[in-house]
C-alpha atoms as a PDB file:
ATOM      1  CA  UNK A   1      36.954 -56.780 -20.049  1.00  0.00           C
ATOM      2  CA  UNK A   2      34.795 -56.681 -16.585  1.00  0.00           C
ATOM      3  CA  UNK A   3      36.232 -58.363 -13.584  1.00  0.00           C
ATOM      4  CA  UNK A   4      37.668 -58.415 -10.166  1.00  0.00           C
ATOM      5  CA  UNK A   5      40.648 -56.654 -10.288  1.00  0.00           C
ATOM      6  CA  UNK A   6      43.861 -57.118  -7.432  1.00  0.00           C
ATOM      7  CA  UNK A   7      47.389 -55.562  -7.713  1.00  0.00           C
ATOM      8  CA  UNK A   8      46.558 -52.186  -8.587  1.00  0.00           C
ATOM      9  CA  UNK A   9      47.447 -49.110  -7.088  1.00  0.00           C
ATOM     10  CA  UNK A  10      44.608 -47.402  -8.901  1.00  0.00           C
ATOM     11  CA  UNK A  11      41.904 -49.509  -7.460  1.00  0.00           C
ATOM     12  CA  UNK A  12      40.999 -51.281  -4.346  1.00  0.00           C
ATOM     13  CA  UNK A  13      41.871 -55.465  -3.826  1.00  0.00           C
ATOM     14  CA  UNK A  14      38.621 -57.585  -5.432  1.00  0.00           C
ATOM     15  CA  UNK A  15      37.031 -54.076  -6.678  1.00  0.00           C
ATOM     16  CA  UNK A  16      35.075 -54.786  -9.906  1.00  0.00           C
ATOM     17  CA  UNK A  17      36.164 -53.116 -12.840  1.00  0.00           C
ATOM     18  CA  UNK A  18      35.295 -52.719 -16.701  1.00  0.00           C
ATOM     19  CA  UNK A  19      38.384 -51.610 -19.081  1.00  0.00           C
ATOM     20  CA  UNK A  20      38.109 -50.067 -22.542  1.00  0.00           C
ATOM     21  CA  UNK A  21      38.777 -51.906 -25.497  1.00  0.00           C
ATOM     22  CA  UNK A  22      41.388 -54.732 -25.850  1.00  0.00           C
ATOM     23  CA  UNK A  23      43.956 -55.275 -28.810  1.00  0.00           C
ATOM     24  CA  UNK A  24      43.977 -59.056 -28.450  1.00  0.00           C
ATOM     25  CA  UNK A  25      42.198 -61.934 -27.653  1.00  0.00           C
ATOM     26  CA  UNK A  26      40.897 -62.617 -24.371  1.00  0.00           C
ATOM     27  CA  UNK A  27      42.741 -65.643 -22.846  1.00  0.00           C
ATOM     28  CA  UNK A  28      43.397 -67.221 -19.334  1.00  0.00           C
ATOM     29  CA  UNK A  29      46.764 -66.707 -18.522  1.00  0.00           C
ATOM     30  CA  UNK A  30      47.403 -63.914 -20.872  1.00  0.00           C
ATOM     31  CA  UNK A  31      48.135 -60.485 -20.818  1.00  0.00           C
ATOM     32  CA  UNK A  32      46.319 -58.272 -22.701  1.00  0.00           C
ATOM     33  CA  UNK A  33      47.036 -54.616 -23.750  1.00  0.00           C
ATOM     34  CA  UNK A  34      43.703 -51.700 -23.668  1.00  0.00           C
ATOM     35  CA  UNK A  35      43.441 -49.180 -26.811  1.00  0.00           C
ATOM     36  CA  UNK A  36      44.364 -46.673 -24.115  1.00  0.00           C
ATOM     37  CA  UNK A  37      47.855 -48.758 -23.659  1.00  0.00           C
ATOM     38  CA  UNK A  38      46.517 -50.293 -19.905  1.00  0.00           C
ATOM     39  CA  UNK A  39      47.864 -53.805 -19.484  1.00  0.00           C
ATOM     40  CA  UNK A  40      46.376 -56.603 -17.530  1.00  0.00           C
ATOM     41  CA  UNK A  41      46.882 -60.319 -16.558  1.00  0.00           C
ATOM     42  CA  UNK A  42      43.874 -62.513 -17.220  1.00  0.00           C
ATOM     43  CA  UNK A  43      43.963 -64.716 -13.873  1.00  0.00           C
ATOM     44  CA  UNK A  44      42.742 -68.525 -15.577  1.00  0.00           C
ATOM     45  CA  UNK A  45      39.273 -68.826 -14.550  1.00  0.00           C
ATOM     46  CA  UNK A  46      39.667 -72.024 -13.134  1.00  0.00           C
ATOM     47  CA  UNK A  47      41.937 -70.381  -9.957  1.00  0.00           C
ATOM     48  CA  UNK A  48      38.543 -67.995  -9.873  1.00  0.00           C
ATOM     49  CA  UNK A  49      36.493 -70.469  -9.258  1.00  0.00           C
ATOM     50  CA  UNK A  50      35.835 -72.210 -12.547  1.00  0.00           C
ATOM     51  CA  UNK A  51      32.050 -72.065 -13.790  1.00  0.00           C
ATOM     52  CA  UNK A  52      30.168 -71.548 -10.696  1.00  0.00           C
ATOM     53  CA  UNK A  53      32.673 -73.025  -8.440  1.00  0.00           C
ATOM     54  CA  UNK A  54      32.471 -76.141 -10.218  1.00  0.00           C
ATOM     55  CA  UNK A  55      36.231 -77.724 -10.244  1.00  0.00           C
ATOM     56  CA  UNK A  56      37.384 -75.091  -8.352  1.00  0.00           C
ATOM     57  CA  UNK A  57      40.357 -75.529  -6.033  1.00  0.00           C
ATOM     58  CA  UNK A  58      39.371 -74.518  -2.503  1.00  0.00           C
ATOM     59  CA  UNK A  59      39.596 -71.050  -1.986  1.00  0.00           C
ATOM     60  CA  UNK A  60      42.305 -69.683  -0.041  1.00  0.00           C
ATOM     61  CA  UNK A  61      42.231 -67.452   3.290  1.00  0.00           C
ATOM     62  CA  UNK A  62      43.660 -64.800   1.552  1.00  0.00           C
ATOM     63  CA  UNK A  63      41.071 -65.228  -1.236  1.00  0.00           C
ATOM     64  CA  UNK A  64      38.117 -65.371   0.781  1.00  0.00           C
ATOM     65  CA  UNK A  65      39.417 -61.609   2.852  1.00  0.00           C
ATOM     66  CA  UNK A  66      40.065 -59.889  -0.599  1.00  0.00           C
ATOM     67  CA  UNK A  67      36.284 -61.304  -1.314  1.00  0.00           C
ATOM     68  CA  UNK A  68      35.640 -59.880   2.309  1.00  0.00           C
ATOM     69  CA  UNK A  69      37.129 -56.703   1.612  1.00  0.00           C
ATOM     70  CA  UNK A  70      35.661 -55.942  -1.825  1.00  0.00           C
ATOM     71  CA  UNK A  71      31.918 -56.290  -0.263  1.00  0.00           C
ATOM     72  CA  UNK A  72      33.004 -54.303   2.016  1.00  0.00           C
ATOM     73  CA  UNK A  73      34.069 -51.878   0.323  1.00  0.00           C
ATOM     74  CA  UNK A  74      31.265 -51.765  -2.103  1.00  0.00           C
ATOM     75  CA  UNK A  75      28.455 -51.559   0.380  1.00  0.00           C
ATOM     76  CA  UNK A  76      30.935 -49.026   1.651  1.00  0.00           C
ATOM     77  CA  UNK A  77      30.791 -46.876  -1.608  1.00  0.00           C
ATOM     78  CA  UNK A  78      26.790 -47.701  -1.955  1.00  0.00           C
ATOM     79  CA  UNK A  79      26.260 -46.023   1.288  1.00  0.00           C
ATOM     80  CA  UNK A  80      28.101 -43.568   0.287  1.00  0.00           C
ATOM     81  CA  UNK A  81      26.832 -43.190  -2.479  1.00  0.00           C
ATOM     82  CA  UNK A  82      23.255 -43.221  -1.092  1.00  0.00           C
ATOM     83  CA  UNK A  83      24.321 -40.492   1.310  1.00  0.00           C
ATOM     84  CA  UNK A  84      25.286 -38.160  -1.333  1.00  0.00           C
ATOM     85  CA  UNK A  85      22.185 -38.308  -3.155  1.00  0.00           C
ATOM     86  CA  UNK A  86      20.117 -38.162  -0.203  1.00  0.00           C
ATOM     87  CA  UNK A  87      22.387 -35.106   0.469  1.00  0.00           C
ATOM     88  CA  UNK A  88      21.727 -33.756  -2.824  1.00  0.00           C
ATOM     89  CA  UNK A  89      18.096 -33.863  -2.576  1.00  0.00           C
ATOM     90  CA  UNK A  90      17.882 -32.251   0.805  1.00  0.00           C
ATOM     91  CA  UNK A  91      20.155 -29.716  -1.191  1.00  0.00           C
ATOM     92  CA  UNK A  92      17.233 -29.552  -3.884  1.00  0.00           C
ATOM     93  CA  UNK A  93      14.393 -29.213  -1.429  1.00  0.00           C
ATOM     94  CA  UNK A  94      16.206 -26.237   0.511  1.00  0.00           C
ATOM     95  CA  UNK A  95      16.824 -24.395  -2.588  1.00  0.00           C
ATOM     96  CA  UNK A  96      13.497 -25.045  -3.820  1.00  0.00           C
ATOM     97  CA  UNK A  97      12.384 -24.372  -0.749  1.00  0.00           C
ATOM     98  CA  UNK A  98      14.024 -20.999  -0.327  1.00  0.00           C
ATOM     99  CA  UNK A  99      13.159 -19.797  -4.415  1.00  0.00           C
ATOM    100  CA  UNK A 100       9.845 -20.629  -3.426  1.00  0.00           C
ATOM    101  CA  UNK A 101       9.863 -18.127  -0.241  1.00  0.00           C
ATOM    102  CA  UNK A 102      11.745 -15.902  -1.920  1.00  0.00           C
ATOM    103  CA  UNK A 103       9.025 -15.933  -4.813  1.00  0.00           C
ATOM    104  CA  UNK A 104       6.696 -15.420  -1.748  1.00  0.00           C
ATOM    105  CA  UNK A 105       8.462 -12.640  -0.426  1.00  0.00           C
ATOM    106  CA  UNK A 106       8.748 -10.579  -3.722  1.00  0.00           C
ATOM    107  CA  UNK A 107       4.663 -11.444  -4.702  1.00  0.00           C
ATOM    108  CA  UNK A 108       3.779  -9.881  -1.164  1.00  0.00           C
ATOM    109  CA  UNK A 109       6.247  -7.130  -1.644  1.00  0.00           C
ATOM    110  CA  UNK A 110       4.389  -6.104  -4.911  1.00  0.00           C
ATOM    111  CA  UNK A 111       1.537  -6.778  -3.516  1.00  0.00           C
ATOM    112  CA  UNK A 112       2.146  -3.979  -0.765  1.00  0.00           C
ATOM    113  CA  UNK A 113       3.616  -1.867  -3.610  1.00  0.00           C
ATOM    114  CA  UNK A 114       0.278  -2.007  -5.429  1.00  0.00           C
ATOM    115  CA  UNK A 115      -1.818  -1.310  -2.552  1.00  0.00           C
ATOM    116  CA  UNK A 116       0.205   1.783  -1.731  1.00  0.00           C
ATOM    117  CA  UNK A 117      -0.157   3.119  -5.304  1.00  0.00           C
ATOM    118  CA  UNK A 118      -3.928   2.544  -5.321  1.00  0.00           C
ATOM    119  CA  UNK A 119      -4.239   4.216  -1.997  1.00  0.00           C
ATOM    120  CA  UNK A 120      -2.007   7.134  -2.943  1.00  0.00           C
ATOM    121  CA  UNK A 121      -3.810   7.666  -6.296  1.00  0.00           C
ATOM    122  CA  UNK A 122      -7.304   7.290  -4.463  1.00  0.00           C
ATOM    123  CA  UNK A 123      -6.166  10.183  -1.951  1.00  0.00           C
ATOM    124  CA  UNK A 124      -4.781  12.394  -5.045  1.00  0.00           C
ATOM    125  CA  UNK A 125      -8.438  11.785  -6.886  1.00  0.00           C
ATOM    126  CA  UNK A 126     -10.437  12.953  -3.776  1.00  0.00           C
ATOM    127  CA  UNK A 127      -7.750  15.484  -3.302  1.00  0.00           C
ATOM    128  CA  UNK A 128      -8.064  16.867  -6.672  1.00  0.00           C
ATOM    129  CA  UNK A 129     -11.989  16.073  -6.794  1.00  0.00           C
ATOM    130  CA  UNK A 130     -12.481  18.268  -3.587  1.00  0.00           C
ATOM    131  CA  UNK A 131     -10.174  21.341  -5.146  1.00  0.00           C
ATOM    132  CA  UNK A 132     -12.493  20.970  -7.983  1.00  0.00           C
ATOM    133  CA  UNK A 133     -15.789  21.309  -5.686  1.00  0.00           C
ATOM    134  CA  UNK A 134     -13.880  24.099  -3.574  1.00  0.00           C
ATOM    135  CA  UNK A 135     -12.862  26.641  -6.984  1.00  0.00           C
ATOM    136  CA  UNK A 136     -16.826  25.525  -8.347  1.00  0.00           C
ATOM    137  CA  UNK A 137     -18.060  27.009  -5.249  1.00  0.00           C
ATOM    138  CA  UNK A 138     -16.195  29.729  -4.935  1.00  0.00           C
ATOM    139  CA  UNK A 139     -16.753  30.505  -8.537  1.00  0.00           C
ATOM    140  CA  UNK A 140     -20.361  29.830  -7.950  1.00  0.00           C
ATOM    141  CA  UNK A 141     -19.885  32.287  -4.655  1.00  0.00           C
ATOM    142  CA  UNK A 142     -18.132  34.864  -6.956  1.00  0.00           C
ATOM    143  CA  UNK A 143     -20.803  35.068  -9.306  1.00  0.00           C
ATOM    144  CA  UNK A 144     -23.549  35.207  -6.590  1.00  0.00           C
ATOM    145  CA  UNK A 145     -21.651  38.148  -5.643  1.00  0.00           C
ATOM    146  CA  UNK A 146     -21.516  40.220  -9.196  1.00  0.00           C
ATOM    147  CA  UNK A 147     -25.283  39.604  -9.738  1.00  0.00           C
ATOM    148  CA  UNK A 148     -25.982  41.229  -6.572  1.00  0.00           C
ATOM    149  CA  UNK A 149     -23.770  43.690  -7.072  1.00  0.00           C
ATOM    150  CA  UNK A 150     -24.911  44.686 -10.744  1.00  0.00           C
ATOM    151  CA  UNK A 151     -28.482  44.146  -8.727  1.00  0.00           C
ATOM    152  CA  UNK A 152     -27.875  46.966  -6.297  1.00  0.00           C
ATOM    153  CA  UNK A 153     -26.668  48.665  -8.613  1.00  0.00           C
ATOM    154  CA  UNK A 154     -29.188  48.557 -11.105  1.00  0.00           C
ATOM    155  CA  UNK A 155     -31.557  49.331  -8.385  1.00  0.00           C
ATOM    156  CA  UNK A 156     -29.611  52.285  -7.181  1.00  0.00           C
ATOM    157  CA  UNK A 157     -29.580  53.894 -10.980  1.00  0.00           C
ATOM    158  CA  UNK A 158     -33.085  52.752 -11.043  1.00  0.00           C
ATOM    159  CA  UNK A 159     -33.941  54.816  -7.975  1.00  0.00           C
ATOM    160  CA  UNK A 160     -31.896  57.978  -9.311  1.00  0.00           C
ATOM    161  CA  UNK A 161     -33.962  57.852 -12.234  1.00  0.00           C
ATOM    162  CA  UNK A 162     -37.092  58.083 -10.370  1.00  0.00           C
ATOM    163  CA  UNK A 163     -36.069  60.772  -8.441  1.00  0.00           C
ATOM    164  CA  UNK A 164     -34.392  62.538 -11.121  1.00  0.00           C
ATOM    165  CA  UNK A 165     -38.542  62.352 -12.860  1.00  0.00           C
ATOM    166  CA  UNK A 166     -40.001  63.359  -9.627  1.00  0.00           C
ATOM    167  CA  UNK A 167     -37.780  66.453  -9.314  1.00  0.00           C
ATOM    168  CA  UNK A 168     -38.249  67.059 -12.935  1.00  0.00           C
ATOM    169  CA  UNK A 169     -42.192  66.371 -12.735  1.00  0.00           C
ATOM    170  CA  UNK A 170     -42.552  68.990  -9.652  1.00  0.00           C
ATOM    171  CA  UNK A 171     -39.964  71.808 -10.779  1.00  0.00           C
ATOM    172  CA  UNK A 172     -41.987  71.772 -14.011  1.00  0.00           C
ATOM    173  CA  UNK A 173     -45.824  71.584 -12.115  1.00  0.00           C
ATOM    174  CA  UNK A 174     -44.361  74.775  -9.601  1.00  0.00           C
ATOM    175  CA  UNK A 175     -45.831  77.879  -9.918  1.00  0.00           C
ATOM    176  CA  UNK A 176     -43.336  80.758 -10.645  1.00  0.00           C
ATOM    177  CA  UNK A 177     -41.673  81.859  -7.180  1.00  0.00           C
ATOM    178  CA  UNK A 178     -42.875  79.087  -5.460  1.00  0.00           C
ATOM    179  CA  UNK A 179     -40.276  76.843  -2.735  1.00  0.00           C
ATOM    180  CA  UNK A 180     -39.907  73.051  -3.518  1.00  0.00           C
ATOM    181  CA  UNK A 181     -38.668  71.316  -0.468  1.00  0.00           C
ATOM    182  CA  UNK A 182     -35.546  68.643  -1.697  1.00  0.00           C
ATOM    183  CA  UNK A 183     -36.369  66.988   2.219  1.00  0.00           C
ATOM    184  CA  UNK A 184     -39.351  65.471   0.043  1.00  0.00           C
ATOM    185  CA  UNK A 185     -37.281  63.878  -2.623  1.00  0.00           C
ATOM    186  CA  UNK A 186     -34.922  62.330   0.091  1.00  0.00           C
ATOM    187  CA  UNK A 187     -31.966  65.012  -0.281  1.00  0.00           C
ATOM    188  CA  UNK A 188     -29.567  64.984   2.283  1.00  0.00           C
ATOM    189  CA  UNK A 189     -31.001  61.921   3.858  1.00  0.00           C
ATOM    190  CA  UNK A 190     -29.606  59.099   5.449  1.00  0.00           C
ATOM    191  CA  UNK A 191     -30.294  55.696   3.640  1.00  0.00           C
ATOM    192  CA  UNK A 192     -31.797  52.456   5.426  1.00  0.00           C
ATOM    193  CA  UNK A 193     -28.636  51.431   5.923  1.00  0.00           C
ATOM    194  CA  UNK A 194     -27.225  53.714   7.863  1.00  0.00           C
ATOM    195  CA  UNK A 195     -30.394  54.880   9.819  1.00  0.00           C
ATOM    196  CA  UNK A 196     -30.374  54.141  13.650  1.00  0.00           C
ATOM    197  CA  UNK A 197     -32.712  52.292  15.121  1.00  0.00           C
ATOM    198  CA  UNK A 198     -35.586  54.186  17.107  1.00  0.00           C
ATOM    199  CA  UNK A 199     -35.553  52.881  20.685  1.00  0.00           C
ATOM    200  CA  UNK A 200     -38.709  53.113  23.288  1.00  0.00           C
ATOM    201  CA  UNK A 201     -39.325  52.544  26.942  1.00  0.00           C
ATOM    202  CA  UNK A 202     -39.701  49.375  28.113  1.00  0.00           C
ATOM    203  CA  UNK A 203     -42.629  48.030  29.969  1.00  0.00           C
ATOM    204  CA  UNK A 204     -42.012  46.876  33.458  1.00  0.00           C
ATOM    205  CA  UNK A 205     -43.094  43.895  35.313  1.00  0.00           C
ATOM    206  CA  UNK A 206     -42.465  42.340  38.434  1.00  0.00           C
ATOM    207  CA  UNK A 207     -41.511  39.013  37.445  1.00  0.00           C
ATOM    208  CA  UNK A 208     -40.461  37.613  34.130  1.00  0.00           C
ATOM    209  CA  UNK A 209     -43.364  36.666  31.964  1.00  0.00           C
ATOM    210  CA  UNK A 210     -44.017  32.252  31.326  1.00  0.00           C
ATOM    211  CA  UNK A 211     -41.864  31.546  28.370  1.00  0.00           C
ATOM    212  CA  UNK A 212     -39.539  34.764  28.995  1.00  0.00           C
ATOM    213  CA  UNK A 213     -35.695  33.699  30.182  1.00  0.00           C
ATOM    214  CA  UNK A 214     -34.447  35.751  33.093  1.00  0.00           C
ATOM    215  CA  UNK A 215     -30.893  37.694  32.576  1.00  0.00           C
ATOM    216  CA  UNK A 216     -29.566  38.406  36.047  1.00  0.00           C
ATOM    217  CA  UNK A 217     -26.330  40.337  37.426  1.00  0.00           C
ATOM    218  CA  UNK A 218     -26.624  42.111  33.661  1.00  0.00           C
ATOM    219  CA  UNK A 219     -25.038  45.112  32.795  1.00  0.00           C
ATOM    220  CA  UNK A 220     -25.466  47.201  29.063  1.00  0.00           C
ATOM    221  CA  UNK A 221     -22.646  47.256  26.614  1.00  0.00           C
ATOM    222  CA  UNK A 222     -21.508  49.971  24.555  1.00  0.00           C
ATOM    223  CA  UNK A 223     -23.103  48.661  21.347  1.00  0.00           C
ATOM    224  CA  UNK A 224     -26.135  48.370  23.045  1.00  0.00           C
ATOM    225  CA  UNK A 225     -26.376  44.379  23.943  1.00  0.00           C
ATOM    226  CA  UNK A 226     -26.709  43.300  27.241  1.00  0.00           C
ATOM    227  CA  UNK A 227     -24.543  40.794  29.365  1.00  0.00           C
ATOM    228  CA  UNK A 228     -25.671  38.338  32.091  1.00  0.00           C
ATOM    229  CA  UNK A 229     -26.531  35.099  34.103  1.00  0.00           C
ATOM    230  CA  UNK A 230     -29.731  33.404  32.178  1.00  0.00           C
ATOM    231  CA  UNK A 231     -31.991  31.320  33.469  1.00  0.00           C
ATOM    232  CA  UNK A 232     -35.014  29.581  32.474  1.00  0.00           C
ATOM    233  CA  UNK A 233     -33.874  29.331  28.788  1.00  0.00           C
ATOM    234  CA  UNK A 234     -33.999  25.704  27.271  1.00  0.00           C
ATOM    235  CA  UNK A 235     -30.823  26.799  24.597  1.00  0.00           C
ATOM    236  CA  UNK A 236     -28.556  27.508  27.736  1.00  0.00           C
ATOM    237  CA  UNK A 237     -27.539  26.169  31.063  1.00  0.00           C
ATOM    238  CA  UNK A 238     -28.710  28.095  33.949  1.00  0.00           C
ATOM    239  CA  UNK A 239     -26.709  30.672  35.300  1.00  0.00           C
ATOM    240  CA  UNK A 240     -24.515  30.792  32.069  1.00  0.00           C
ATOM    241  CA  UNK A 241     -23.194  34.013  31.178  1.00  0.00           C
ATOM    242  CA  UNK A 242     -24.203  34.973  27.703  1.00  0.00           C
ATOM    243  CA  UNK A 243     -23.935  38.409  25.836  1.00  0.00           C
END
């Protein structure tokens, strides 16, 4: 049964309601019982307002303000009701709104995480690459070294050998009693190495030849090199002090 229902404590005066199932007939005047065990009094349609107000007694004051109060109260509860959904969906768009930052947040967050990596592996490689170059160069340094060293060496035998034949070749070639100077095969010389450098006057002028830097205020070191103020050298500034 749907209707306009008054008396109840449940509902509001005039509110429109729709029961479940009744066990009877549905009669003006009557009182029917629900499945659920509600009971109701079926006002005679003709106090409603008969078929469209048709026949209708006049409608009371006290009628026409429980009518009053029903629309009332159900553009009341469509507000309402509008509210709440319009609440709901600003609801909806704020948390879709904030799963979509948050989405954001964790996509640029990788993102970062990514770059980091590929920077931090890329610095390892060229780390590791240049490590690689370094031990290949010294080992290329290393071996430079033993060949030159088995060179020198080689040489050095080389050079005994020789001598070894020379003094072999004269001893043998000597007449009996005669003296064989070892000066001539090098004995109890210095090598090249170790020989000092023959040093010679040298030639005076009055002023320093076109091309020639000057060293002034220059004094002679203990190894030998000489320290000073030069001048007229394009590699230096003038009057630096150079060695």
């Amino acid at each position: 049964i749907t209707g306009l229902i008054s008396g109840s404590k449940a509902y509001g005066e005039g509110e429109t309601i729709t029961t479940s199932a009744i066990t009877s007939n549905a009669e003006d005047g009557a009182v029917v019982q629900t499945k659920s065990g509600s009971r109701y009094y079926l006002e005679p349609k003709a106090v409603a307002g008969g078929l469209f107000g048709i026949g209708a007694p006049p409608m009371t004051k006290a009628a026409g303000n429980i009518n009053d109060a029903a629309a009332k109260r159900k553009e009341a509860a469509a507000a309402a009701a509008a509210a709440r959904k319009q609440e709901a969906e600003e609801k909806r768009k704020q948390a879709a709104e904030e799963r979509r930052l948050q989405a954001e947040a964790k996509r640029q967050e990788a993102e970062e995480k990514r770059r980091l990596a590929a920077e931090e592996k890329k610095q390892q490689l060229a780390e590791e690459a240049e490590a690689r170059k370094q031990a290949a160069e010294e080992k290329r340094l290393e071996a430079l070294a033993r060949a030159e060293a088995k060179r020198k060496e080689a040489e050095e035998k080389r050079k005994a050998e020789l001598e070894k034949k020379q003094v072999e070749k004269a001893i043998g070639s000597a007449k009996p009693g005669a003296t064989i100077s070892l000066g001539f095969f090098n004995f109890g010389q210095k090598s090249e190495e170790s020989a000092q450098p023959a040093t010679t006057a040298p030639k005076k002028v009055s002023s320093a030849p076109r091309g020639v830097p000057t060293l002034s205020k220059w004094r002679q070191n203990r190894d030998g090199s000489i320290t000073g103020l030069i001048s007229g050298a394009k590699a230096f500034g003038e009057g630096e002090t150079i060695t």
